[in-house]
PDB file of N, CA and C in Angstrom:
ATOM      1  N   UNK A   1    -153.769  61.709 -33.723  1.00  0.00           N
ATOM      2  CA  UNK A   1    -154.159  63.014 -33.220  1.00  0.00           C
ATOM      3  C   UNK A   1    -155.650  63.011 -32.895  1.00  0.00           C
ATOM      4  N   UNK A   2    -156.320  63.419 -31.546  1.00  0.00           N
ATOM      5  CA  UNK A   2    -157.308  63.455 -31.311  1.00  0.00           C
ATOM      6  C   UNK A   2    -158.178  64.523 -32.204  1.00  0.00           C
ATOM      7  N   UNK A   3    -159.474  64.153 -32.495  1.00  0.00           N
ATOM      8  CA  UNK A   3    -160.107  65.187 -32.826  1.00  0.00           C
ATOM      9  C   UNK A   3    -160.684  66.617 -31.855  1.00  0.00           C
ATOM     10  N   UNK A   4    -160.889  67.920 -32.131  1.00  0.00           N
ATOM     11  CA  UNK A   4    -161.301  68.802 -31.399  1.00  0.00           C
ATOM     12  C   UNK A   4    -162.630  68.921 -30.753  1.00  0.00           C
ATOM     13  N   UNK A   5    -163.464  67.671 -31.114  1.00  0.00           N
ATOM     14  CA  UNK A   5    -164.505  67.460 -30.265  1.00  0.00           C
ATOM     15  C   UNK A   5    -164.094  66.614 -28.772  1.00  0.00           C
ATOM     16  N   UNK A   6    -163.597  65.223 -29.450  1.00  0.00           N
ATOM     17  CA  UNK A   6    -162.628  64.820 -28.210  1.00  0.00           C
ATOM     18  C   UNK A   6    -161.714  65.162 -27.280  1.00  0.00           C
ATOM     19  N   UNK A   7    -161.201  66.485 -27.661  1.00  0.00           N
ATOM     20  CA  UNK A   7    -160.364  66.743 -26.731  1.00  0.00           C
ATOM     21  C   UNK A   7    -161.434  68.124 -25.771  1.00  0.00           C
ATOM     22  N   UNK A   8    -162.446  68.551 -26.767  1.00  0.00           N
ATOM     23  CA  UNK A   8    -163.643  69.214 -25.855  1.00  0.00           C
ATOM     24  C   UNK A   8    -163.883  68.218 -24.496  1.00  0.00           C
ATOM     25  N   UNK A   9    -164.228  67.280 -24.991  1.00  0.00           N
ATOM     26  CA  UNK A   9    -165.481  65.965 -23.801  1.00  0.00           C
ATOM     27  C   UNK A   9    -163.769  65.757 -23.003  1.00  0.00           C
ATOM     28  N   UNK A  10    -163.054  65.691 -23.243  1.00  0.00           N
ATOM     29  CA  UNK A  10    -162.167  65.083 -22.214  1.00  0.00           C
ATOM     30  C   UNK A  10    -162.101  66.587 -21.266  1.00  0.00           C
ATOM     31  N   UNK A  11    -161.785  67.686 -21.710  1.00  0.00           N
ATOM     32  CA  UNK A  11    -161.673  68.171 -20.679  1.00  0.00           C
ATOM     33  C   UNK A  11    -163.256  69.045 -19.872  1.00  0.00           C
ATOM     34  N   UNK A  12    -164.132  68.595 -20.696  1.00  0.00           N
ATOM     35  CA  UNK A  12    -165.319  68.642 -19.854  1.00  0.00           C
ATOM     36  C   UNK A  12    -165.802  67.592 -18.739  1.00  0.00           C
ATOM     37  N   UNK A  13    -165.420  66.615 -18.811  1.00  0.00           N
ATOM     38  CA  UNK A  13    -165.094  65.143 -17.881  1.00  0.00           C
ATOM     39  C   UNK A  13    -163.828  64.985 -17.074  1.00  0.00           C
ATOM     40  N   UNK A  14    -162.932  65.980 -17.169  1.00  0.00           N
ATOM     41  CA  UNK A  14    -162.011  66.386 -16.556  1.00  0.00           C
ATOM     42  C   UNK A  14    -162.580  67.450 -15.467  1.00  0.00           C
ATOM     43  N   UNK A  15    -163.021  68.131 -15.727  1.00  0.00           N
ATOM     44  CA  UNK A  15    -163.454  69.887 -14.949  1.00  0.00           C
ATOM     45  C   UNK A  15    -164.502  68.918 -13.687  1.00  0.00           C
ATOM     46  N   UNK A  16    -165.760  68.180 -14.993  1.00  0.00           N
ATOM     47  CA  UNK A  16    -166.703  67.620 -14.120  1.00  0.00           C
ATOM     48  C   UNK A  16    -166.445  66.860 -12.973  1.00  0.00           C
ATOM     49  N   UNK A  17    -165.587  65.613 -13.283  1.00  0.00           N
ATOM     50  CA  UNK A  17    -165.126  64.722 -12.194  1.00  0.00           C
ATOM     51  C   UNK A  17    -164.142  65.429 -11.120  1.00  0.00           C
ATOM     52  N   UNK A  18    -163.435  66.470 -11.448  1.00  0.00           N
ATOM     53  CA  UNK A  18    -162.721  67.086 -10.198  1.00  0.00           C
ATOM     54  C   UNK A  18    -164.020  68.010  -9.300  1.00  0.00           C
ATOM     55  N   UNK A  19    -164.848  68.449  -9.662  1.00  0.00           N
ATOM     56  CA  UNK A  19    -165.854  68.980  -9.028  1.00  0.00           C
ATOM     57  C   UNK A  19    -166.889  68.122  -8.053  1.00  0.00           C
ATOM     58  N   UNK A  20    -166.987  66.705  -8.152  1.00  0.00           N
ATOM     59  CA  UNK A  20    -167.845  65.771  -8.030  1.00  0.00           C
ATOM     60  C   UNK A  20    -168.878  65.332  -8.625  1.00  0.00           C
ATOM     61  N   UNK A  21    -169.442  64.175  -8.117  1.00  0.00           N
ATOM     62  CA  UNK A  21    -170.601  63.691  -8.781  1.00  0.00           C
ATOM     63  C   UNK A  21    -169.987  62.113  -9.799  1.00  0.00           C
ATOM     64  N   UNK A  22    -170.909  61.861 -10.157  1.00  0.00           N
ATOM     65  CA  UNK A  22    -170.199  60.706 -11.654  1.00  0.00           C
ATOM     66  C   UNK A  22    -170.582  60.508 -12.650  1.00  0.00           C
ATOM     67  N   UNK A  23    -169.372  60.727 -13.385  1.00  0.00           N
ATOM     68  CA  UNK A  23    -169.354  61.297 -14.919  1.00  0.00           C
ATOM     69  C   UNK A  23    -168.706  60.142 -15.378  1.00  0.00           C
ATOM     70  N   UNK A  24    -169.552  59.865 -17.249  1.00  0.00           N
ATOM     71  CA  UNK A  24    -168.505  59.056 -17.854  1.00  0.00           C
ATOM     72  C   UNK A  24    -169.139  59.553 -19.393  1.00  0.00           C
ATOM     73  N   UNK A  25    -168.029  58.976 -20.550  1.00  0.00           N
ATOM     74  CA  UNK A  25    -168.478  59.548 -21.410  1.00  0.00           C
ATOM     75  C   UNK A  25    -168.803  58.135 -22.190  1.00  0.00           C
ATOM     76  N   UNK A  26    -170.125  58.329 -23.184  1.00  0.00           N
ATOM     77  CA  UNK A  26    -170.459  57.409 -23.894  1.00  0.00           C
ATOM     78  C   UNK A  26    -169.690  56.909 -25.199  1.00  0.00           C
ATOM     79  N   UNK A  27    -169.187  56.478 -25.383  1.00  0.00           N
ATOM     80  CA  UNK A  27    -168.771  55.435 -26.647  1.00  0.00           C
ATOM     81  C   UNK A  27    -170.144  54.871 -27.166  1.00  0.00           C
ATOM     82  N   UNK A  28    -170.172  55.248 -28.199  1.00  0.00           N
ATOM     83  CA  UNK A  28    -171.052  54.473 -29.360  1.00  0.00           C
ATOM     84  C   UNK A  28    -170.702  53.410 -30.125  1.00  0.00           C
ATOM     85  N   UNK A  29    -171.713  52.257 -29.994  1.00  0.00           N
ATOM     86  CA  UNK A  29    -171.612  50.831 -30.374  1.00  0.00           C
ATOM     87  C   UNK A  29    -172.556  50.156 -31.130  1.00  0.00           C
ATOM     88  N   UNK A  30    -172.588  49.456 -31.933  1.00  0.00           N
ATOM     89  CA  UNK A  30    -173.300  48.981 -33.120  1.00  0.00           C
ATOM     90  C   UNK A  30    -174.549  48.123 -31.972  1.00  0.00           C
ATOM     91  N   UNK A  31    -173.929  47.786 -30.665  1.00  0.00           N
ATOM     92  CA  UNK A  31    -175.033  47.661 -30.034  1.00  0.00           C
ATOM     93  C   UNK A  31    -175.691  48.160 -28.962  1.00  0.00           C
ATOM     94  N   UNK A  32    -175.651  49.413 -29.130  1.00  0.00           N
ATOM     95  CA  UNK A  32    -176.087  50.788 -28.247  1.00  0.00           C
ATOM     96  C   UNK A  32    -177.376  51.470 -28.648  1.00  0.00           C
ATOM     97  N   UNK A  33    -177.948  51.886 -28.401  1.00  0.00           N
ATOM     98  CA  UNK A  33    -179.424  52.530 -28.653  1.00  0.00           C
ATOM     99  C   UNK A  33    -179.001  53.827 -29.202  1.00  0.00           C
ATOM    100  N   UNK A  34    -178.835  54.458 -30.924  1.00  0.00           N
ATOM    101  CA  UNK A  34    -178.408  55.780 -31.085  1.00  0.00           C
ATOM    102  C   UNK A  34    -179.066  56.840 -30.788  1.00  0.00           C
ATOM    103  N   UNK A  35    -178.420  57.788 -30.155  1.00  0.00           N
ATOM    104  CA  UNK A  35    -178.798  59.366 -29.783  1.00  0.00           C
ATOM    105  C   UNK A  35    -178.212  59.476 -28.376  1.00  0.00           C
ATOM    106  N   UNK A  36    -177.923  58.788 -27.580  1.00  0.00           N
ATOM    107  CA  UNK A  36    -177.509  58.894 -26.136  1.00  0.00           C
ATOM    108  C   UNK A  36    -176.666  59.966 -26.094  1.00  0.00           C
ATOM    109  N   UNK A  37    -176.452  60.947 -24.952  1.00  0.00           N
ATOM    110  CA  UNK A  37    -175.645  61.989 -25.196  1.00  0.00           C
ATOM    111  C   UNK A  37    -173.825  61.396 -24.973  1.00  0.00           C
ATOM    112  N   UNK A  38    -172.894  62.216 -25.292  1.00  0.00           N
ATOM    113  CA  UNK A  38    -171.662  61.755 -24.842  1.00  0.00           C
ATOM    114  C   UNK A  38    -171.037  61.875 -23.783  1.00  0.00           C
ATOM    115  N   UNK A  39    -171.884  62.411 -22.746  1.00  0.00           N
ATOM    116  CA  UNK A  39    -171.667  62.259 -21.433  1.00  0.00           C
ATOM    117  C   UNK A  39    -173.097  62.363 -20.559  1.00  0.00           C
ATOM    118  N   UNK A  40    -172.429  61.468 -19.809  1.00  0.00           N
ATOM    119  CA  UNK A  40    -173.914  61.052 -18.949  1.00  0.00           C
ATOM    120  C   UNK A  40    -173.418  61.031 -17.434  1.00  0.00           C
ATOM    121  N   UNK A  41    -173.848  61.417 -16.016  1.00  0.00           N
ATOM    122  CA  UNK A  41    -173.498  61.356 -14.841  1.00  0.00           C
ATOM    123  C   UNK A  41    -174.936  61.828 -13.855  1.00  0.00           C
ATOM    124  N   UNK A  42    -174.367  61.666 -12.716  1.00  0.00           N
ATOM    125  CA  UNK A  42    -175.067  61.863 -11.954  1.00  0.00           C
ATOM    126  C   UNK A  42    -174.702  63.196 -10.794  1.00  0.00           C
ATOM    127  N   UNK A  43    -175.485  63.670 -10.081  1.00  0.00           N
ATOM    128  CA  UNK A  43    -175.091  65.276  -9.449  1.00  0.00           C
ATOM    129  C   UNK A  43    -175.748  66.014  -8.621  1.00  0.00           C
ATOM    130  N   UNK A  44    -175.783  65.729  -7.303  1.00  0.00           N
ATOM    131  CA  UNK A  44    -176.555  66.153  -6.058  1.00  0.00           C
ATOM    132  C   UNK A  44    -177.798  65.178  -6.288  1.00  0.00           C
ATOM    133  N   UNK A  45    -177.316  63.986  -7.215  1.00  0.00           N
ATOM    134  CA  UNK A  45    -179.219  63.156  -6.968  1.00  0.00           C
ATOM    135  C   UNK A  45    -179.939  62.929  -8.034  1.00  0.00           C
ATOM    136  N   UNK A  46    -179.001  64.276  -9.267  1.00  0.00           N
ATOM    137  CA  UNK A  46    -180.059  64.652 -10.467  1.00  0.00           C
ATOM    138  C   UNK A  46    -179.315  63.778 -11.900  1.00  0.00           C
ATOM    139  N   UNK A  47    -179.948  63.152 -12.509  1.00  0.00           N
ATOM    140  CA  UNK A  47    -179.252  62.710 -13.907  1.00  0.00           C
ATOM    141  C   UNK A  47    -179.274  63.838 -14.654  1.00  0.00           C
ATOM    142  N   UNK A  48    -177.711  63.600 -15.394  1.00  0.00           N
ATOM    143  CA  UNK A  48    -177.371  64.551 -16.607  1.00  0.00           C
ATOM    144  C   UNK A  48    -176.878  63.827 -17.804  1.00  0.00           C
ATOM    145  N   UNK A  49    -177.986  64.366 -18.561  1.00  0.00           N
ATOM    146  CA  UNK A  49    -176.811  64.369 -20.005  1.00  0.00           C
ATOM    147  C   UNK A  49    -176.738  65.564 -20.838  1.00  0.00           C
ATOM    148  N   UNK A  50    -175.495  65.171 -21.540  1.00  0.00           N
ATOM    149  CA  UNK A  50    -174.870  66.297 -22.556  1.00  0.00           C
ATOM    150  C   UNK A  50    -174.211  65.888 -23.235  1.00  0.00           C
ATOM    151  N   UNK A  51    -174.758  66.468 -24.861  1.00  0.00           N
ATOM    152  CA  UNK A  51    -174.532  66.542 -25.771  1.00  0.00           C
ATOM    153  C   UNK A  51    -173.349  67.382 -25.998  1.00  0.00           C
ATOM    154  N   UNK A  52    -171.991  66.811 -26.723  1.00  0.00           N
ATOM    155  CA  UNK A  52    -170.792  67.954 -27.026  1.00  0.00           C
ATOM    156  C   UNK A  52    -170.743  67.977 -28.426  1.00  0.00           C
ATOM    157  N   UNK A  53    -170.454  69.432 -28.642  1.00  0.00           N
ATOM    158  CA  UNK A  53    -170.326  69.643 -29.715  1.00  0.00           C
ATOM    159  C   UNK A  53    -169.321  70.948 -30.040  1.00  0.00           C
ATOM    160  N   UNK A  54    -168.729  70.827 -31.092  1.00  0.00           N
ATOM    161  CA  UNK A  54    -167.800  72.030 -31.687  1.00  0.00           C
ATOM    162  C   UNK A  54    -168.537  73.414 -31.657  1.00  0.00           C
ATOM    163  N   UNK A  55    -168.528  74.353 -31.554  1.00  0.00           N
ATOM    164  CA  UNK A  55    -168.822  75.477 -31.721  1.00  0.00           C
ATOM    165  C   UNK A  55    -169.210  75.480 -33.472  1.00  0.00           C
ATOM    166  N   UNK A  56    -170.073  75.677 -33.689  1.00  0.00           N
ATOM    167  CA  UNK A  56    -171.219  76.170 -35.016  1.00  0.00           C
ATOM    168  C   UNK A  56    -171.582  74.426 -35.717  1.00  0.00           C
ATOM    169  N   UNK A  57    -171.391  73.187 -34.557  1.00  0.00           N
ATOM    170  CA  UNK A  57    -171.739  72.317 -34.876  1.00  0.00           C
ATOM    171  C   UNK A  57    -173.455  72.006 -34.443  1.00  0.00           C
ATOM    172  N   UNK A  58    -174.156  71.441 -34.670  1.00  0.00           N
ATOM    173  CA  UNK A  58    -175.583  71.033 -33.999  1.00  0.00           C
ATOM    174  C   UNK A  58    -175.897  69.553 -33.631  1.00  0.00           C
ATOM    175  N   UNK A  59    -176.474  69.296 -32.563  1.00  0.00           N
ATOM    176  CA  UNK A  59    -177.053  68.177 -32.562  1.00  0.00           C
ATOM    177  C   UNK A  59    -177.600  67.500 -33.766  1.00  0.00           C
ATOM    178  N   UNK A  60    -177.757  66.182 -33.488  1.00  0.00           N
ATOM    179  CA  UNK A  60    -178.768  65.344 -34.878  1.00  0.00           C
ATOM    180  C   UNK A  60    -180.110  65.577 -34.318  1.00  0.00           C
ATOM    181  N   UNK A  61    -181.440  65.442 -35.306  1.00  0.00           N
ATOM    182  CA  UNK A  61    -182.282  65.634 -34.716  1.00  0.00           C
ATOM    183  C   UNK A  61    -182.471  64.067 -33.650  1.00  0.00           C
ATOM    184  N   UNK A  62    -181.995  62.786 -33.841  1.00  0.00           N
ATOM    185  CA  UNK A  62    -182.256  61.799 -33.244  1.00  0.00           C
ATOM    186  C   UNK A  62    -182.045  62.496 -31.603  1.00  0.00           C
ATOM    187  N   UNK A  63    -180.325  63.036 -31.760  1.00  0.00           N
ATOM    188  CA  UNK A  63    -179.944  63.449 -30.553  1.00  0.00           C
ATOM    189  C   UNK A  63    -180.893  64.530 -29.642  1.00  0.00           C
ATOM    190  N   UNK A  64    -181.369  65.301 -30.732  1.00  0.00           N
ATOM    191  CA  UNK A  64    -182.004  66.509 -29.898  1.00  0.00           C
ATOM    192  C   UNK A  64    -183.598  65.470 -29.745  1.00  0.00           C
ATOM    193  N   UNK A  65    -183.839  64.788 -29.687  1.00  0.00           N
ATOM    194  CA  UNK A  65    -185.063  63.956 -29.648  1.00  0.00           C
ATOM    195  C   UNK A  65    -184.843  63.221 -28.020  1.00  0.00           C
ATOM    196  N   UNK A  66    -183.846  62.809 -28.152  1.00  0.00           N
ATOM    197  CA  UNK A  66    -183.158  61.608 -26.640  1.00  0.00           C
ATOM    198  C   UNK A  66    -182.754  63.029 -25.886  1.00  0.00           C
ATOM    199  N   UNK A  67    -182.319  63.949 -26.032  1.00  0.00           N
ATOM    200  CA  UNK A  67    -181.857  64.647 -24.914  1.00  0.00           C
ATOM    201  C   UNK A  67    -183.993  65.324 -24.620  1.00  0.00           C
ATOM    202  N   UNK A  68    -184.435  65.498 -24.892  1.00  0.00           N
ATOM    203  CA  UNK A  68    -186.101  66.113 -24.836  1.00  0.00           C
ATOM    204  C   UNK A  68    -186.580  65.186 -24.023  1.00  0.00           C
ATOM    205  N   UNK A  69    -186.465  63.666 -24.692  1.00  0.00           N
ATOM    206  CA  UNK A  69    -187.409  62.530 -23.486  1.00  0.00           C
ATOM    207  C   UNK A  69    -186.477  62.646 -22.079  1.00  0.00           C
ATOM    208  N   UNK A  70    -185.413  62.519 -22.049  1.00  0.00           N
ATOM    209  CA  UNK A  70    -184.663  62.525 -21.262  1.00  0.00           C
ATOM    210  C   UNK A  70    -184.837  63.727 -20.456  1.00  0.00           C
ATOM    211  N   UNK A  71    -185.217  64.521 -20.761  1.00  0.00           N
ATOM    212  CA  UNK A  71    -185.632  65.744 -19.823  1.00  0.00           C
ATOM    213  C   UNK A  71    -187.218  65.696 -19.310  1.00  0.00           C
ATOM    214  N   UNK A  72    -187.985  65.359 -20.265  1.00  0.00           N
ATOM    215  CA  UNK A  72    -189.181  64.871 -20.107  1.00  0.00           C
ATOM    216  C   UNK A  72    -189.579  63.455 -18.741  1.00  0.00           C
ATOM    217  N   UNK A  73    -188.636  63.126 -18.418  1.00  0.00           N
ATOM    218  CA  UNK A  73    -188.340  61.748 -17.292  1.00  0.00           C
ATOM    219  C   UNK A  73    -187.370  62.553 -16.187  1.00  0.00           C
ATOM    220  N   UNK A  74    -187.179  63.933 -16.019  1.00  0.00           N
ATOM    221  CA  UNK A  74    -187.011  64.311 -15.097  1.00  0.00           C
ATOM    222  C   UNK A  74    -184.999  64.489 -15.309  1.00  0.00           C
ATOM    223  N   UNK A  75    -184.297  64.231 -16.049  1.00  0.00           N
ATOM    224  CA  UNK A  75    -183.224  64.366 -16.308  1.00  0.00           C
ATOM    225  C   UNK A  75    -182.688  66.142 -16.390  1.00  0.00           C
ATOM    226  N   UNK A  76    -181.775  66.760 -15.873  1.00  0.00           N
ATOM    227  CA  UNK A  76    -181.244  67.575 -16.449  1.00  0.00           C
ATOM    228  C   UNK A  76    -180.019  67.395 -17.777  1.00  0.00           C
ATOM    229  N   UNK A  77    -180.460  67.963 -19.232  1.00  0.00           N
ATOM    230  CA  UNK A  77    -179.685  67.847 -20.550  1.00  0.00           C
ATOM    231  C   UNK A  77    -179.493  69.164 -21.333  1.00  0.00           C
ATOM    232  N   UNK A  78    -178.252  68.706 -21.829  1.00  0.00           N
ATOM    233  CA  UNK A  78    -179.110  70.190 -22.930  1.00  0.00           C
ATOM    234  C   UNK A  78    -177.219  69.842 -23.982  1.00  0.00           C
ATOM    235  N   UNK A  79    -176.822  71.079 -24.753  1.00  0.00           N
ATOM    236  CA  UNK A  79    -175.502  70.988 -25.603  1.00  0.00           C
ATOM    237  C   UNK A  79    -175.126  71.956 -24.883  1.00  0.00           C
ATOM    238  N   UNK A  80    -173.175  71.083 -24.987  1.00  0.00           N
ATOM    239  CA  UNK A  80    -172.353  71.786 -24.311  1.00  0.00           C
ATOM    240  C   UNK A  80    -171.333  72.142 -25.470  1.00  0.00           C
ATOM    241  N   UNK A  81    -171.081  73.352 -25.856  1.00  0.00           N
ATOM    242  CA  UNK A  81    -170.194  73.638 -26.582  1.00  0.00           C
ATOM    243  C   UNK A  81    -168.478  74.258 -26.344  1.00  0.00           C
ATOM    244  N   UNK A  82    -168.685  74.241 -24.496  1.00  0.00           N
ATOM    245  CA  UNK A  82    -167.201  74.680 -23.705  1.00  0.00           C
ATOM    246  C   UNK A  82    -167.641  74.155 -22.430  1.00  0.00           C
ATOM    247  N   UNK A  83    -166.350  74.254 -21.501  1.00  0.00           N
ATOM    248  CA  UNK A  83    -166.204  73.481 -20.242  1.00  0.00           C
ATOM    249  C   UNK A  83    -167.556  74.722 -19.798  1.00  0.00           C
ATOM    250  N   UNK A  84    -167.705  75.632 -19.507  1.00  0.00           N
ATOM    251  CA  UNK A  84    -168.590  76.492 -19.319  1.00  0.00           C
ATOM    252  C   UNK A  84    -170.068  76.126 -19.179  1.00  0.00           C
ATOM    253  N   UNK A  85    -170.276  76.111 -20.560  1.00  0.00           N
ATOM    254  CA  UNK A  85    -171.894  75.713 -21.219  1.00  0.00           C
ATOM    255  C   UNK A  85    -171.908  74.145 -20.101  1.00  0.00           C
ATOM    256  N   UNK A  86    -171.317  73.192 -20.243  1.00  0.00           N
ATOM    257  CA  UNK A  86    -171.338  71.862 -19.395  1.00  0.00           C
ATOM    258  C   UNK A  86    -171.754  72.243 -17.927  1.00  0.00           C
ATOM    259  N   UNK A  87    -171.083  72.998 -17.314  1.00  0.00           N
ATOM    260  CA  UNK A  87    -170.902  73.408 -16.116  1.00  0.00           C
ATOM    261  C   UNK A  87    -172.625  74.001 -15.834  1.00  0.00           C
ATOM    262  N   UNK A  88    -172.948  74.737 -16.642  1.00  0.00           N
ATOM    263  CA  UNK A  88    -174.211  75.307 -16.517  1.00  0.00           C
ATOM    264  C   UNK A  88    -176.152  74.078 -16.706  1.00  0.00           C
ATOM    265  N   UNK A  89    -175.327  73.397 -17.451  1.00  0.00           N
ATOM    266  CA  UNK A  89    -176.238  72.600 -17.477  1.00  0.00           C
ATOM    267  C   UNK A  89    -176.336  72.038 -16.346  1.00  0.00           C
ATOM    268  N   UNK A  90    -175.230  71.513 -16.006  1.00  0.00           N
ATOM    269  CA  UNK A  90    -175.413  70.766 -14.530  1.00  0.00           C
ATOM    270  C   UNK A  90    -175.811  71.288 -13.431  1.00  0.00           C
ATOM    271  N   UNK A  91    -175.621  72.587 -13.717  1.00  0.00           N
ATOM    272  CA  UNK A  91    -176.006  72.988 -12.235  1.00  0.00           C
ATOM    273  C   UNK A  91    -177.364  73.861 -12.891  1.00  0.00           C
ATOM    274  N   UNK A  92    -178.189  74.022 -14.176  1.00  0.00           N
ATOM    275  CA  UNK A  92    -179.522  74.193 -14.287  1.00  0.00           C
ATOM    276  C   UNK A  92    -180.690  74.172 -13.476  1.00  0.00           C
ATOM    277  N   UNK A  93    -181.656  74.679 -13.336  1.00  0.00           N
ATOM    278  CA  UNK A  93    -182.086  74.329 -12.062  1.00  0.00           C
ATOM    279  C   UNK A  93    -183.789  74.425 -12.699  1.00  0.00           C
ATOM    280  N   UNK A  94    -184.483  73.438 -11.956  1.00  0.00           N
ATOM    281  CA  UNK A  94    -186.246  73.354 -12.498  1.00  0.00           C
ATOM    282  C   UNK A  94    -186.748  74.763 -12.942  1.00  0.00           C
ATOM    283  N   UNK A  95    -187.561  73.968 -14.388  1.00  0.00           N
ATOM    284  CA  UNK A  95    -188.647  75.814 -14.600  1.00  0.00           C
ATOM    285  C   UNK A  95    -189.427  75.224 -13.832  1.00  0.00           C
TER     286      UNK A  95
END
Protein backbone atom coordinates (compact mmCIF):
# COMPACT_ATOMS: atom_id res chain seq x y z
CA UNK A 1 0.00 0.00 0.00
CA UNK A 2 1.37 3.30 -1.01
CA UNK A 3 1.91 5.86 1.49
CA UNK A 4 -0.34 9.25 1.48
CA UNK A 5 2.54 11.34 0.68
CA UNK A 6 3.21 9.16 -2.41
CA UNK A 7 0.15 9.00 -3.68
CA UNK A 8 0.13 13.16 -3.09
CA UNK A 9 3.56 13.48 -5.60
CA UNK A 10 2.03 11.01 -8.02
CA UNK A 11 -0.86 12.85 -8.63
CA UNK A 12 0.91 16.17 -8.51
CA UNK A 13 3.28 14.76 -11.44
CA UNK A 14 0.26 13.54 -12.94
CA UNK A 15 -1.77 17.11 -13.10
CA UNK A 16 1.90 18.63 -13.88
CA UNK A 17 2.97 16.49 -16.86
CA UNK A 18 -0.58 16.64 -18.51
CA UNK A 19 -0.27 20.47 -18.40
CA UNK A 20 3.34 20.57 -19.88
CA UNK A 21 6.74 21.27 -19.24
CA UNK A 22 9.16 18.34 -17.53
CA UNK A 23 8.56 16.91 -14.48
CA UNK A 24 10.12 14.02 -12.59
CA UNK A 25 10.13 13.06 -9.13
CA UNK A 26 13.31 12.54 -7.05
CA UNK A 27 14.13 9.23 -5.41
CA UNK A 28 16.60 9.51 -2.71
CA UNK A 29 19.90 7.59 -2.73
CA UNK A 30 22.70 6.92 -0.38
CA UNK A 31 24.44 8.58 -3.30
CA UNK A 32 22.44 11.71 -3.82
CA UNK A 33 23.17 15.07 -2.24
CA UNK A 34 20.29 15.25 0.79
CA UNK A 35 17.58 17.96 0.73
CA UNK A 36 16.74 17.97 -3.08
CA UNK A 37 13.07 18.57 -3.41
CA UNK A 38 10.76 15.52 -4.62
CA UNK A 39 9.98 16.97 -7.65
CA UNK A 40 12.01 18.87 -9.87
CA UNK A 41 11.05 20.12 -13.69
CA UNK A 42 11.28 22.59 -15.92
CA UNK A 43 8.34 25.34 -17.23
CA UNK A 44 8.16 28.09 -19.83
CA UNK A 45 12.24 28.17 -19.33
CA UNK A 46 12.00 28.43 -15.45
CA UNK A 47 13.42 25.58 -12.99
CA UNK A 48 11.13 24.23 -10.31
CA UNK A 49 11.33 22.54 -7.31
CA UNK A 50 8.92 21.24 -4.75
CA UNK A 51 8.90 20.02 -1.74
CA UNK A 52 5.64 17.51 -0.92
CA UNK A 53 4.35 17.17 2.00
CA UNK A 54 1.16 15.88 4.04
CA UNK A 55 -0.90 18.54 5.30
CA UNK A 56 0.41 19.62 9.07
CA UNK A 57 3.72 17.95 7.90
CA UNK A 58 6.98 20.47 7.48
CA UNK A 59 9.95 20.52 5.59
CA UNK A 60 13.48 19.48 7.25
CA UNK A 61 15.40 22.37 7.90
CA UNK A 62 18.20 20.75 5.38
CA UNK A 63 15.19 20.81 2.89
CA UNK A 64 13.99 24.29 3.62
CA UNK A 65 17.83 25.30 3.24
CA UNK A 66 18.14 23.59 -0.65
CA UNK A 67 14.77 24.86 -1.62
CA UNK A 68 16.23 28.93 -0.39
CA UNK A 69 19.67 28.42 -2.45
CA UNK A 70 17.73 27.08 -5.08
CA UNK A 71 15.65 30.08 -5.27
CA UNK A 72 18.54 32.21 -4.54
CA UNK A 73 20.14 30.82 -8.27
CA UNK A 74 17.07 31.96 -9.82
CA UNK A 75 14.84 28.69 -9.45
CA UNK A 76 11.13 28.90 -8.76
CA UNK A 77 10.44 26.45 -5.17
CA UNK A 78 8.53 26.49 -2.37
CA UNK A 79 6.00 23.26 -0.38
CA UNK A 80 3.29 21.74 -1.99
CA UNK A 81 0.78 20.33 0.24
CA UNK A 82 -2.20 19.61 -2.74
CA UNK A 83 -2.28 19.37 -6.53
CA UNK A 84 -3.27 23.16 -6.00
CA UNK A 85 -0.41 24.60 -3.79
CA UNK A 86 2.04 22.69 -6.75
CA UNK A 87 0.19 24.33 -9.44
CA UNK A 88 0.79 27.75 -7.83
CA UNK A 89 4.25 27.49 -7.32
CA UNK A 90 4.84 26.86 -10.79
CA UNK A 91 3.20 29.31 -12.15
CA UNK A 92 4.66 31.96 -9.16
CA UNK A 93 5.87 34.75 -10.67
CA UNK A 94 9.24 37.23 -9.70
CA UNK A 95 9.03 39.70 -6.52
Amino acid sequence: MKKPETKLVEKIIDRLKAEGGFWVKIHGGPMQQTGIPDIVGCYKGKFIGMEVKMPGNKPSLLQTVVLKELEEAGAKCGVAYSVEEALKIRDKTEL
